[in-house]
Protein backbone atom coordinates (compact mmCIF):
# COMPACT_ATOMS: atom_id res chain seq x y z
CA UNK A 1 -25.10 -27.03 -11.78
CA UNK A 2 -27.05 -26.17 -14.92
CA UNK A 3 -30.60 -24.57 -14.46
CA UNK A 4 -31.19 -27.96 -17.15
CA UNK A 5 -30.34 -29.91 -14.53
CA UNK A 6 -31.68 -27.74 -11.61
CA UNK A 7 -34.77 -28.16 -13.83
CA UNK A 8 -33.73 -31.44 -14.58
CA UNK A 9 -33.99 -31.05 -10.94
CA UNK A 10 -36.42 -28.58 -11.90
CA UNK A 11 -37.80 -29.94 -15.73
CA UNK A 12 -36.09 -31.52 -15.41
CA UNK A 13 -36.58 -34.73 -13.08
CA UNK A 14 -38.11 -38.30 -13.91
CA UNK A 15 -41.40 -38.72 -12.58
CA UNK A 16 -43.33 -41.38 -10.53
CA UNK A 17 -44.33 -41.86 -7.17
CA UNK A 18 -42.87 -43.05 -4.69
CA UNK A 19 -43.23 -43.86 -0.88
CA UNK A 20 -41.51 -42.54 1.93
CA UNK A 21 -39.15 -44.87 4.24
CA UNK A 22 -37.92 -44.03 7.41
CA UNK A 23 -34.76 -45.59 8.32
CA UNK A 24 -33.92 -45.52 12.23
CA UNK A 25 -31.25 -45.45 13.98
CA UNK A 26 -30.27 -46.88 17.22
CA UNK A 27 -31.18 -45.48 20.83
CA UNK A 28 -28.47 -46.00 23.05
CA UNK A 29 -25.26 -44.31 21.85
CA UNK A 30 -22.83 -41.43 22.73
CA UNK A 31 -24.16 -39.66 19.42
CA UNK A 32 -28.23 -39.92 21.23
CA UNK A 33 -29.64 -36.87 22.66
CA UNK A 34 -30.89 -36.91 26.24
CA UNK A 35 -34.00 -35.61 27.50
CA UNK A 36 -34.86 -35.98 31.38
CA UNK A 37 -32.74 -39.40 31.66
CA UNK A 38 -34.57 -40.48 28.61
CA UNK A 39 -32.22 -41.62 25.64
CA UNK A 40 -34.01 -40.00 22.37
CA UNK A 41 -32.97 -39.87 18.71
CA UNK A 42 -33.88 -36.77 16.44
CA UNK A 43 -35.48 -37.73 13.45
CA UNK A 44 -35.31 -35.59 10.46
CA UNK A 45 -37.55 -35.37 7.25
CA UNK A 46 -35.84 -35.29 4.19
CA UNK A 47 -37.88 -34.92 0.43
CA UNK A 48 -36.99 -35.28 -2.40
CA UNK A 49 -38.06 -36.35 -6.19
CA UNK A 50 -35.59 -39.01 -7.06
CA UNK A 51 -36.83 -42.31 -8.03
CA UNK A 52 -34.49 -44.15 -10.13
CA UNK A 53 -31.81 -42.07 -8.02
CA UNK A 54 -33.59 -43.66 -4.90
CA UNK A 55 -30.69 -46.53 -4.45
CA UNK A 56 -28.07 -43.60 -3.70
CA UNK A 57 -30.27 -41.58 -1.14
CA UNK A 58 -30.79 -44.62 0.72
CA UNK A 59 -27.00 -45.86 0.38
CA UNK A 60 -25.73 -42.50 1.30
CA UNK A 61 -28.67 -42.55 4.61
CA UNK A 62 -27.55 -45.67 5.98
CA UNK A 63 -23.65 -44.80 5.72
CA UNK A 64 -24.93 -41.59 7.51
CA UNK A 65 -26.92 -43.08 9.94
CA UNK A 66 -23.87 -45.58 10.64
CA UNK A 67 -21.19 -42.09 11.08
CA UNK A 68 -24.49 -40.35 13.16
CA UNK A 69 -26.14 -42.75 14.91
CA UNK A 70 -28.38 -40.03 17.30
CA UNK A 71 -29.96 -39.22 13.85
CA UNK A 72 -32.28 -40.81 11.67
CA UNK A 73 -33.81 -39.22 8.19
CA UNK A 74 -37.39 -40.44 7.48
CA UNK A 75 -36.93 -39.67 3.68
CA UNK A 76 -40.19 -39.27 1.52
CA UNK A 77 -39.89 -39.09 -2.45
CA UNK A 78 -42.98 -36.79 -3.89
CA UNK A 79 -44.48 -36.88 -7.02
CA UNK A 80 -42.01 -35.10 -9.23
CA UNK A 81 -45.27 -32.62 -11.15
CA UNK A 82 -46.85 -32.27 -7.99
CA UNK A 83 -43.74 -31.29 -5.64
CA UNK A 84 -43.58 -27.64 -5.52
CA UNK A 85 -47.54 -27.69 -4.73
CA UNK A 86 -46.68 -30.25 -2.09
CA UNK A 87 -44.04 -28.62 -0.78
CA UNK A 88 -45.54 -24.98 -0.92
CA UNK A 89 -48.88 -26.76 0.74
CA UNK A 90 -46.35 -28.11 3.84
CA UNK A 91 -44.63 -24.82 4.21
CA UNK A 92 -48.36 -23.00 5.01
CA UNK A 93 -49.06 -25.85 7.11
CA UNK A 94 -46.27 -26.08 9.38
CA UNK A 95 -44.87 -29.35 8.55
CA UNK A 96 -42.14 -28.65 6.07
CA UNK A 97 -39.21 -31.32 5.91
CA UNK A 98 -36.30 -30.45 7.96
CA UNK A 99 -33.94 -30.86 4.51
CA UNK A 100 -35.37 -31.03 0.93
CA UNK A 101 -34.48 -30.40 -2.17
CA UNK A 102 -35.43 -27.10 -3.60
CA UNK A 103 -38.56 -27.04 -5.47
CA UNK A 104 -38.97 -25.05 -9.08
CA UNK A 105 -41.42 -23.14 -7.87
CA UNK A 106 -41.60 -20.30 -6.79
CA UNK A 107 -37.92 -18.86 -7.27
CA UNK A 108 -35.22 -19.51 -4.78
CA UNK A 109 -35.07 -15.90 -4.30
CA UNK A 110 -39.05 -16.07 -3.10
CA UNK A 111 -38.32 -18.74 -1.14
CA UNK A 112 -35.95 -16.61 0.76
CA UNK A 113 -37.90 -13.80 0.58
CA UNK A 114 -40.98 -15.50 2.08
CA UNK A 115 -38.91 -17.44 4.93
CA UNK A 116 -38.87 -21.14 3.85
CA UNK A 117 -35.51 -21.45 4.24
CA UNK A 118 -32.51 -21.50 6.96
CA UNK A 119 -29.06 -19.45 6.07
CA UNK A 120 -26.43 -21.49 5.82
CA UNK A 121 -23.96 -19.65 7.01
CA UNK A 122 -23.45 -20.48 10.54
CA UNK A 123 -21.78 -23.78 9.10
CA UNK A 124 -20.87 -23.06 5.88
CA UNK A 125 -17.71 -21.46 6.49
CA UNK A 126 -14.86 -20.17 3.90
CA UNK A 127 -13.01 -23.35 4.69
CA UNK A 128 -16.03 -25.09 3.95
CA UNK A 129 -16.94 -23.07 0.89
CA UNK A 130 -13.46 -23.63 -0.35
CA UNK A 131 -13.94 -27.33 -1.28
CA UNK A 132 -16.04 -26.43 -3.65
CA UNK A 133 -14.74 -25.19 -7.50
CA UNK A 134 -14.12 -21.85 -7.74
CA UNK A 135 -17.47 -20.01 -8.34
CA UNK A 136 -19.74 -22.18 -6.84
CA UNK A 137 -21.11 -19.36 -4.10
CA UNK A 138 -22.58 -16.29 -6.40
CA UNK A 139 -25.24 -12.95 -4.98
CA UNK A 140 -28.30 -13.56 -7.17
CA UNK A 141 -27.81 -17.48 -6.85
CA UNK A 142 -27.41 -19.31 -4.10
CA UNK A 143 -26.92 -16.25 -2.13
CA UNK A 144 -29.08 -13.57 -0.91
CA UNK A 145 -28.19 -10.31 0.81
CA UNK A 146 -24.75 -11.99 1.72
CA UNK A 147 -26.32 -15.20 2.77
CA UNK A 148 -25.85 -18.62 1.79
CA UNK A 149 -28.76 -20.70 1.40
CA UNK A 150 -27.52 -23.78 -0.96
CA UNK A 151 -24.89 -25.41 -2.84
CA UNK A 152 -24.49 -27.05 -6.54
CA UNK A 153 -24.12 -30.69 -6.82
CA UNK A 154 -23.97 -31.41 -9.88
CA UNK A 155 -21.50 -30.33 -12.89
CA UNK A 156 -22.49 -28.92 -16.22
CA UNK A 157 -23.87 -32.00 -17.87
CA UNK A 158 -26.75 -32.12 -21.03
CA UNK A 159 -29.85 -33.21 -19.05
CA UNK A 160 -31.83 -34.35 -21.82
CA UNK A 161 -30.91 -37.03 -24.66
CA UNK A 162 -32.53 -39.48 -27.12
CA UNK A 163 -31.85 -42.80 -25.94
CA UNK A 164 -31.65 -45.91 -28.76
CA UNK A 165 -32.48 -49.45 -28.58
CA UNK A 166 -29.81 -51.44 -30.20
CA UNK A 167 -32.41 -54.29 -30.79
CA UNK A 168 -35.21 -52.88 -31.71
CA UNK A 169 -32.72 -50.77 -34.35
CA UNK A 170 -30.68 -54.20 -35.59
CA UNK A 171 -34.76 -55.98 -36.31
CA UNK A 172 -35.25 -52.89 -38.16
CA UNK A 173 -31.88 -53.06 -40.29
CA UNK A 174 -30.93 -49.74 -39.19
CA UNK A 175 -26.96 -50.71 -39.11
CA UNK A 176 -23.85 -49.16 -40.82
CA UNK A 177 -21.80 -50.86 -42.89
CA UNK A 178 -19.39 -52.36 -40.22
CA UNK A 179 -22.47 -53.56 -38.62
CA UNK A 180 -22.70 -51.01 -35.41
CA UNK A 181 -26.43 -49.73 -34.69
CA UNK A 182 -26.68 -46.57 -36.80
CA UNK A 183 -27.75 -43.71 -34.18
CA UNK A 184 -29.16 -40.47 -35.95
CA UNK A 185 -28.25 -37.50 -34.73
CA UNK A 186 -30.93 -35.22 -37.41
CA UNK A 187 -34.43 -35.33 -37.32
CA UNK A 188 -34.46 -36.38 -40.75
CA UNK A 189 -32.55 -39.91 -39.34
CA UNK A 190 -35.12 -39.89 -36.48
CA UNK A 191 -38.06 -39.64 -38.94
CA UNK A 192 -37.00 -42.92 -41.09
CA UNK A 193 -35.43 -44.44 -37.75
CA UNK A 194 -38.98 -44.97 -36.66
CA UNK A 195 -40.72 -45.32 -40.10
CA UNK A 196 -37.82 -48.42 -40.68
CA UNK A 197 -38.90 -49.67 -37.33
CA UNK A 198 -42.84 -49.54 -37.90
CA UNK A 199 -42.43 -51.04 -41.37
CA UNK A 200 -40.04 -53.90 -40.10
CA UNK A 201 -41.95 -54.69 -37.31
CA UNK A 202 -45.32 -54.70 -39.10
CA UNK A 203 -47.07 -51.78 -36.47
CA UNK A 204 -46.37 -54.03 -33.68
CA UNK A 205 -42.76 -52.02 -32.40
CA UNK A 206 -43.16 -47.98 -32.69
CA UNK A 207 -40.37 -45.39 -33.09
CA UNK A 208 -40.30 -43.62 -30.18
CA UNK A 209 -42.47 -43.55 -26.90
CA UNK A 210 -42.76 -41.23 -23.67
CA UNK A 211 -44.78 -41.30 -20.99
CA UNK A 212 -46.60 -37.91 -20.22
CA UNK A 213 -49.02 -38.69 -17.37
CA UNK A 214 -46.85 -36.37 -15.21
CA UNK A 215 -47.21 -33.68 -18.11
CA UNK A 216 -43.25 -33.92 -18.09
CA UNK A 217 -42.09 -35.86 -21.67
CA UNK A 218 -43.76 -33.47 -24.45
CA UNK A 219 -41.82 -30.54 -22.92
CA UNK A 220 -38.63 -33.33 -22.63
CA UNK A 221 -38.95 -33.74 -26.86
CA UNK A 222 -39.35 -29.96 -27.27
CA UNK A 223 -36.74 -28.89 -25.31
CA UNK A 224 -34.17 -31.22 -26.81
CA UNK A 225 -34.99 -31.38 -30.30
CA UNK A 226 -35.67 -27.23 -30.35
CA UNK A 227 -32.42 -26.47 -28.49
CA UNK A 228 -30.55 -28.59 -30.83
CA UNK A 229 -32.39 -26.73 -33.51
CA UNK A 230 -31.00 -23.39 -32.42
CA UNK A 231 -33.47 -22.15 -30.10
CA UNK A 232 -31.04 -21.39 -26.49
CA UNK A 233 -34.13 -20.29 -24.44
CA UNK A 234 -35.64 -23.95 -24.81
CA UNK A 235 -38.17 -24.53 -22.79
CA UNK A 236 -36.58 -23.21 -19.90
CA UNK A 237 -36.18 -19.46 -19.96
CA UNK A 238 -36.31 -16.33 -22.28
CA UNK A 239 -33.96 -15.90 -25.58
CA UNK A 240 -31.33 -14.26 -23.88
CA UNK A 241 -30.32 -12.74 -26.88
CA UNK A 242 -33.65 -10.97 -26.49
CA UNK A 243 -34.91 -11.29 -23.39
CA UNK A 244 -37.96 -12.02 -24.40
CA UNK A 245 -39.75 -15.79 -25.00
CA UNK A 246 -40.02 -17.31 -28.10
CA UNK A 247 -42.66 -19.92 -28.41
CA UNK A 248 -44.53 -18.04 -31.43
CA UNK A 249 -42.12 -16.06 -33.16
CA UNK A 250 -39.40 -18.80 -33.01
CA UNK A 251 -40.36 -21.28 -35.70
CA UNK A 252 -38.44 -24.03 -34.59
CA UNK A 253 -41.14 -24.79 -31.90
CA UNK A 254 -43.92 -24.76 -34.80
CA UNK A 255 -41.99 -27.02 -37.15
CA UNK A 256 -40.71 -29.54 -34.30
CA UNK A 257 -44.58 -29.71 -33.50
CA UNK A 258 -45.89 -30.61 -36.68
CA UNK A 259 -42.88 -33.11 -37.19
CA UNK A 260 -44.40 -34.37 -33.71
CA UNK A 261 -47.91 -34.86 -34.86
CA UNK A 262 -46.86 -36.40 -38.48
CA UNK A 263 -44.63 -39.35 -36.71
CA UNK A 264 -47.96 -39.33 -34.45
CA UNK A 265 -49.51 -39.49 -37.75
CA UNK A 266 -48.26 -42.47 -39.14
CA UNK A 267 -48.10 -44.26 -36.17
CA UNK A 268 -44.82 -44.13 -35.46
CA UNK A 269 -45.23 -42.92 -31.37
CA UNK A 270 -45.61 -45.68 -29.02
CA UNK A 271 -50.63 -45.14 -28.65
CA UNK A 272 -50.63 -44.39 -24.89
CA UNK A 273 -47.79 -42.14 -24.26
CA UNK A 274 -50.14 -39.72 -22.99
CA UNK A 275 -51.34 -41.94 -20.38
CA UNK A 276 -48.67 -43.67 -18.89
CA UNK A 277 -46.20 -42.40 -16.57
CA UNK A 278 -41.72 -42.11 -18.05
CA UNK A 279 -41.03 -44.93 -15.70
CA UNK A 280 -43.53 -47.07 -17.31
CA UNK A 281 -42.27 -45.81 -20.58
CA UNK A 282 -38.26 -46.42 -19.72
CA UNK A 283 -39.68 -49.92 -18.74
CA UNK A 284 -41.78 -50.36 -22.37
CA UNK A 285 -38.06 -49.07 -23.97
CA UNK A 286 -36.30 -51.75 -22.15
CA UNK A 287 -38.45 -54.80 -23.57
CA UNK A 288 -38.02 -52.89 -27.08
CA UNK A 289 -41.96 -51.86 -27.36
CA UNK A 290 -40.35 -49.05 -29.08
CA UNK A 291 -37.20 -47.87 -30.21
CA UNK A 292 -36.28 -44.53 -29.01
CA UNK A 293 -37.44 -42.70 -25.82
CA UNK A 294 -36.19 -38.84 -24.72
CA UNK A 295 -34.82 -38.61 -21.06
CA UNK A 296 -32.10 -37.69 -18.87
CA UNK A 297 -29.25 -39.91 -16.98
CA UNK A 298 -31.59 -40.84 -14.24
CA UNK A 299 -32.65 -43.60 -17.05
CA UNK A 300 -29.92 -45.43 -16.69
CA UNK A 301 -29.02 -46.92 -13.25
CA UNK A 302 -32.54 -48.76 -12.92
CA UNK A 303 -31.80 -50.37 -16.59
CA UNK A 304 -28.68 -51.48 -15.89
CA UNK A 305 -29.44 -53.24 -12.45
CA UNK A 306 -32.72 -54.68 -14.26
CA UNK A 307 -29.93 -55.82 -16.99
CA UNK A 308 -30.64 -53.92 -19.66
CA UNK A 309 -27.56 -51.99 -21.19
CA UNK A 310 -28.22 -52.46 -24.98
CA UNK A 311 -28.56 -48.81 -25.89
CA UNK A 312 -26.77 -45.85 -27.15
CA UNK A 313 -27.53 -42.37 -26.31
CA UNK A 314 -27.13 -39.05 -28.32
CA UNK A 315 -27.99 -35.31 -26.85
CA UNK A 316 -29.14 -32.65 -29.34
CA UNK A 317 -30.27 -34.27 -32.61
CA UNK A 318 -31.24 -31.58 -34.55
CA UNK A 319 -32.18 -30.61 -38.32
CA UNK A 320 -28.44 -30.41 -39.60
CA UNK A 321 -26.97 -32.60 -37.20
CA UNK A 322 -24.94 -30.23 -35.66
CA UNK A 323 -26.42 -28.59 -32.27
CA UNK A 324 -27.40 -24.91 -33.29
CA UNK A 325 -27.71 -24.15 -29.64
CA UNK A 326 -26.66 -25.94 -26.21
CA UNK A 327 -27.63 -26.55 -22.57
CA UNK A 328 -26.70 -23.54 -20.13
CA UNK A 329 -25.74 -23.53 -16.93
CA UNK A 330 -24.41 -21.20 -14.49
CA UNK A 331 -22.07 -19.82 -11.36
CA UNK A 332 -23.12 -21.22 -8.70
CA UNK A 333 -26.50 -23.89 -8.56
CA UNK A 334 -28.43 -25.08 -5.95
CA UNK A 335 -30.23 -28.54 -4.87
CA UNK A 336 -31.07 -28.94 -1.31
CA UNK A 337 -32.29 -26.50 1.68
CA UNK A 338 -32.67 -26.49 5.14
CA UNK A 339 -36.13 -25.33 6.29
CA UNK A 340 -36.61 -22.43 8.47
CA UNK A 341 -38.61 -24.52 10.71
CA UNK A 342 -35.91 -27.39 11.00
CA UNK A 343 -36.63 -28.91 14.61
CA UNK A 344 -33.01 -29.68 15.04
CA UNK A 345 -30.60 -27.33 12.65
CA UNK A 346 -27.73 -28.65 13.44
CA UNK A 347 -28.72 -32.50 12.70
CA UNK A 348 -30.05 -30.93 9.41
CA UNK A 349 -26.80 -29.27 8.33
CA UNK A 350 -25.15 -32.62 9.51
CA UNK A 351 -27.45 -34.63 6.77
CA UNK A 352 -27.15 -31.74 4.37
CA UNK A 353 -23.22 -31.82 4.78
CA UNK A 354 -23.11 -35.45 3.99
CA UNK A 355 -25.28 -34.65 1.12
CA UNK A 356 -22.55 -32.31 -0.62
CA UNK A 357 -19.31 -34.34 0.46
CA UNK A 358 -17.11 -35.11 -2.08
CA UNK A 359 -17.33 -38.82 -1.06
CA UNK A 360 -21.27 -38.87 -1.18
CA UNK A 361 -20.16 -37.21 -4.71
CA UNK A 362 -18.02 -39.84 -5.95
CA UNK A 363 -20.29 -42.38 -5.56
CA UNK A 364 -22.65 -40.48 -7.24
CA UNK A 365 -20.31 -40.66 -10.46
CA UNK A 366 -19.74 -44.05 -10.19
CA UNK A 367 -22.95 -45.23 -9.43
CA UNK A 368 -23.78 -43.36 -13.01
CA UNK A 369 -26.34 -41.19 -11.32
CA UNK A 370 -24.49 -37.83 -13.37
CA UNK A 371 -21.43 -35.95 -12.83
CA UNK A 372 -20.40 -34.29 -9.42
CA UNK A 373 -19.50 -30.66 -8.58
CA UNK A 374 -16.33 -31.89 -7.67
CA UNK A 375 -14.08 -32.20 -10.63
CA UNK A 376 -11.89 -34.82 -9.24
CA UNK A 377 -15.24 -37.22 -8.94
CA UNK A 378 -15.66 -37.23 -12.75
CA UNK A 379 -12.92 -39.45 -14.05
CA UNK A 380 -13.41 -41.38 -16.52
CA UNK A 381 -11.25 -44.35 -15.34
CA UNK A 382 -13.86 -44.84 -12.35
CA UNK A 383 -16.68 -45.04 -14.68
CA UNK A 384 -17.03 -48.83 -15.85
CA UNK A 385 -20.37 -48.48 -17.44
CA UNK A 386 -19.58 -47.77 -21.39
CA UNK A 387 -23.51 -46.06 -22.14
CA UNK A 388 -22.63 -43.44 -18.63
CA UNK A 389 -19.12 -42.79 -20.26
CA UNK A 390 -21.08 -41.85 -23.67
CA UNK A 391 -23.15 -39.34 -21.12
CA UNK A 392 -19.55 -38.22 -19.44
CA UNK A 393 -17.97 -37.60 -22.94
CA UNK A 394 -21.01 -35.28 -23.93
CA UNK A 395 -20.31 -32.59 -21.02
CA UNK A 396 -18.93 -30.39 -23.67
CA UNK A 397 -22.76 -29.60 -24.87
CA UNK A 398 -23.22 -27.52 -21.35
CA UNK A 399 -21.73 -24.29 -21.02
CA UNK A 400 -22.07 -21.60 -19.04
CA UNK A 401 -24.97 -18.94 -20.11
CA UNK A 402 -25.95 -15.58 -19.30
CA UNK A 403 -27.59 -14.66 -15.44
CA UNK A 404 -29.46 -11.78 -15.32
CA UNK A 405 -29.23 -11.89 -11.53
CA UNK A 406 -25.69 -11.88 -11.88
CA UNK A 407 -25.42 -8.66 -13.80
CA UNK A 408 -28.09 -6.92 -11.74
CA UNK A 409 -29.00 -9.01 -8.31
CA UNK A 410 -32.37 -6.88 -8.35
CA UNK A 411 -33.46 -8.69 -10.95
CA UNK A 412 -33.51 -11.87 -8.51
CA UNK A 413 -36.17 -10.00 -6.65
CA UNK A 414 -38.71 -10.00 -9.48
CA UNK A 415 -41.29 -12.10 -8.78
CA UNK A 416 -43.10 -13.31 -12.27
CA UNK A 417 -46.40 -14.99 -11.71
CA UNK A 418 -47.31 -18.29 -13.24
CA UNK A 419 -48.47 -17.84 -16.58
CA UNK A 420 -51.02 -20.79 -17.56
CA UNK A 421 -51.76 -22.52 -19.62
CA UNK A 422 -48.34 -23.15 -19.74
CA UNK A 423 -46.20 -25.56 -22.19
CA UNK A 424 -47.60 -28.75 -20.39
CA UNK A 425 -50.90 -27.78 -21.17
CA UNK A 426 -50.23 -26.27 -24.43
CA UNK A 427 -48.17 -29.28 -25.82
CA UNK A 428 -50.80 -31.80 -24.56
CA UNK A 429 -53.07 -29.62 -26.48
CA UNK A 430 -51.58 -29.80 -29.43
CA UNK A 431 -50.85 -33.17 -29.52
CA UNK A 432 -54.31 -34.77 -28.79
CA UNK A 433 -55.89 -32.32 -31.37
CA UNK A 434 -57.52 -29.94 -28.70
CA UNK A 435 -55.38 -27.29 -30.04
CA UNK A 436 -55.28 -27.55 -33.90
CA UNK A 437 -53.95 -24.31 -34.94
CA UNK A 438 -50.35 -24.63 -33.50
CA UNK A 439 -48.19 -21.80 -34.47
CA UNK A 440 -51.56 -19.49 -32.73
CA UNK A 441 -51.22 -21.85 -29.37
CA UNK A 442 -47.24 -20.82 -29.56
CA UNK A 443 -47.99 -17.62 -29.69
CA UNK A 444 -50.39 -17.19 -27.27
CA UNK A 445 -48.76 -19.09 -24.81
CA UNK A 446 -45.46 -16.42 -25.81
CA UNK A 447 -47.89 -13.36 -25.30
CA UNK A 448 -48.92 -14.88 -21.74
CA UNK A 449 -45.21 -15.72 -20.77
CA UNK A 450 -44.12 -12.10 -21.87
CA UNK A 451 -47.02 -10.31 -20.42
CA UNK A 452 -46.19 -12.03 -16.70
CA UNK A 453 -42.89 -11.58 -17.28
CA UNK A 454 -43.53 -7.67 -18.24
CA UNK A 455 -46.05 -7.07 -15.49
CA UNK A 456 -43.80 -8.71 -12.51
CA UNK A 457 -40.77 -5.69 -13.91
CA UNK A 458 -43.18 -3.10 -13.54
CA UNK A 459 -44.50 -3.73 -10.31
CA UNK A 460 -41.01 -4.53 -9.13
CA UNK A 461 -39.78 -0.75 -10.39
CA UNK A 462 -43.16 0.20 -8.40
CA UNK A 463 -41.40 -0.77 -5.82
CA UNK A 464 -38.08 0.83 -5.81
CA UNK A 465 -36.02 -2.22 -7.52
CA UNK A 466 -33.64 -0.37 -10.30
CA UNK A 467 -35.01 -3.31 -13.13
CA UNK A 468 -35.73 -3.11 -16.71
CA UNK A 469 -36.64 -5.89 -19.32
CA UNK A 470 -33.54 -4.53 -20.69
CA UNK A 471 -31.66 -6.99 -17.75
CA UNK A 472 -33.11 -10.58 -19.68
CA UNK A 473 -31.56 -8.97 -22.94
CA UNK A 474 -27.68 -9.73 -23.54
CA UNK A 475 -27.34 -8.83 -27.46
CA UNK A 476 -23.57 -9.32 -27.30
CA UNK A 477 -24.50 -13.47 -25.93
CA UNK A 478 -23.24 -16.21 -28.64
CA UNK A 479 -24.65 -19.30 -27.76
CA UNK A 480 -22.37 -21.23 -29.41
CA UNK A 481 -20.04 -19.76 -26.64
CA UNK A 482 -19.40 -19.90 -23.06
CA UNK A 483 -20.73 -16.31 -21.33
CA UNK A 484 -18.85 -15.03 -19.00
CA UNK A 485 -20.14 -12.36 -16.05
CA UNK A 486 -17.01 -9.88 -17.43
CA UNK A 487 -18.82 -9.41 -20.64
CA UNK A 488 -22.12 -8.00 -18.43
């Protein structure tokens, strides 16, 4: 699983809000648990963030429910923004969810470290382990001091990409010659994409459109448009060419901002972007109030079974048109957890077993929810949606990248401090004009990120830990190119 897509999972994951639904089995089987002659079922909580992913979970609970019928999951989906806050709040208070997926913050190492989670270990054995791809278990990972704790579900897959309305773009005349719907792939073609669009349409269709009530989209269009551009960190990590963040000093960020605020400029961004939520916006894209939106694959289940499949989607438009940098994953990945206060462990592990089968993963893939862990899952043949084979045939843009854990597993015991403001708040900043000097906001919010990042390697060599910012450096890294853990 990429980090893209952990913080897909992490950045990565659409936002909205969403209620919980508890889904019970029956009483009086020879699955129930007994308690002084009384027939009982255990319930489990289960969180998560998906929302347009919401019609798997609750396929894959009832088929669970069916094959374990003395256990029912009361699943809640959070707030995507607000779920490590939740989530940290629930673990202080005693009432964590019995299985959840993993929150971005803090680490998965400080989760460990601070006793959120259960080791997997007494059920995931090597025969277990062994249906997954070769790699999938690394120290510094998904393991800690020997211990298991999760699993990757996902396969390298570009979490991000521009997504384009085929009739907002025909009204607009923006066709080749054989009369397909011309998709850019530079910012230059973005740029009179949406000035085409405003023109033809008279102001009353824009460009593009997000919805950034969540604080999610504006880091979406930076990370996609400035990793395309050549900067590898994105909005995810350090320059690992460096080891060091980049906001200031790389100008990509600058100029991708000020492109930002011109289209903003000339009205070519959808007015209320800031104020409504990404699954308002996907649902604005749909009835063509604008013609180009940034987001991941979780876009494009709820379109299609609303009816809407005429798009086309591109990953990684960027000023040349060829992607200068690419999405990075790594051995290993994680997703979900058992908590260390699970009532019933072994109902958990059941649920989180299900979770990870290959089955539950193959109709994953052909649901068109993303690509599974399991290579087998991810044919093409099973995929009869043609706009989720365009996402299949753009795996090759994820690679693997470098892991400092990897090459020194101290370094997973580093715990960096939240630097704020952080690019939410910085980004929002800019673009409503609280900010006006952008390339001193970049740089500030670099100085912050580096400082934390600086300060949490000291304390940690206070401490014993053999760690240098020397370990976030990897000067021999192409990121045009695979890494691989024998070059560290």
């Amino acid at each position: 699983m990429s980090p893209i897509q952990l913080n897909r999972r992490q950045l990565l994951r659409a936002a909205a809000t969403a209620g919980g639904a508890a889904l019970l089995a029956g009483c009086s089987t020879p699955g129930d648990k007994t308690t002084g002659g009384a027939t009982t079922a255990a319930t489990l909580a289960y969180w998560d963030w998906y929302v347009s992913q919401a019609p798997w979970v609750q396929n894959e609970i009832k088929l669970f429910q069916k094959a374990h019928s003395g256990i029912a999951i009361k699943k809640t989906t959070q707030v995507t923004d607000k779920y490590p806050d939740l989530m940290a709040l629930a673990v202080r208070s005693g009432t964590a969810p019995d299985v959840f997926l993993l929150p971005k913050a803090p680490k998965l190492e400080d989760q460990v470290s601070q006793g959120w989670l259960t080791p997997l270990d007494k059920w995931a054995t090597p025969a277990w382990q062994a249906r997954f791809p070769e790699g999938s278990f690394v120290e510094g990972v998904n393991v800690f001091d020997g211990k298991i704790y999760s699993a990757p579900f996902s396969a390298l897959a570009p979490s991000l990409q521009l997504y384009i309305h085929h009739g907002v773009f025909k009204e607009a005349g923006l066709v080749n010659p054989d009369g397909t719907v011309f998709v850019p792939k530079t910012w230059d073609d973005i740029t009179r994409a949406a000035e085409a669009i405003a023109t033809k349409s008279g102001g009353k269709v824009f460009g593009l459109g997000f919805g950034n009530a969540q604080k999610g989209a504006l880091p979406w269009l930076i990370e996609l448009f400035c990793r395309g551009a050549g900067s590898p960190g994105g909005t995810q990590s350090v320059d690992y060419r460096t080891g060091k963040w980049t906001y200031g000093t790389d100008r990509n960020y600058a100029d991708f901002l000020t492109l930002l605020l011109d289209w903003k400029k000339r009205n070519f961004i959808y007015p209320s972007s800031m104020s409504i939520s990404d699954e308002q916006a996907r649902a604005y894209f749909a009835k063509g109030r604008f013609g180009m939106i940034v987001g991941g694959v979780w876009n494009q289940p709820a379109w299609e079974e609303g009816g809407f499949t005429d798009y086309s989607l591109v990953t990684l438009p960027s000023p040349t048109g060829t992607p200068q940098a690419f999405f990075y994953g790594f051995p290993g990945g994680y997703l979900g957890a058992i908590s260390a206060k699970a009532k019933h462990p072994d109902d958990a592990w059941a649920w989180l077993d299900w979770f990870y089968s290959k089955e539950a993963g193959k109709r994953w893939v052909e649901g068109g929810y993303g690509l599974s862990i399991y290579p087998d899952n991810n044919d093409p043949a099973a995929v009869t949606s043609p706009t989720f084979k365009q996402y299949v045939a753009m795996a090759g843009t994820a690679i693997n990248g470098p892991v400092p854990a990897i090459r020194n597993p101290d370094i997973a015991k580093v715990e960096v401090a939240p630097a704020q403001p952080d690019i939410p708040d910085v980004a929002a900043g800019i673009y409503t004009g609280q900010l006006k000097d952008v390339p001193k906001a970049l740089k500030e919010l670099e100085d912050r990120l580096n400082d934390a990042l600086s300060t949490a390697v000291a304390k940690a060599k206070g401490q014993g830990l053999k760690v240098s910012m020397a370990d976030y450096a990897f000067a021999d890294w192409d990121p045009a190119k695979p890494y691989t853990t024998k070059r560290g």
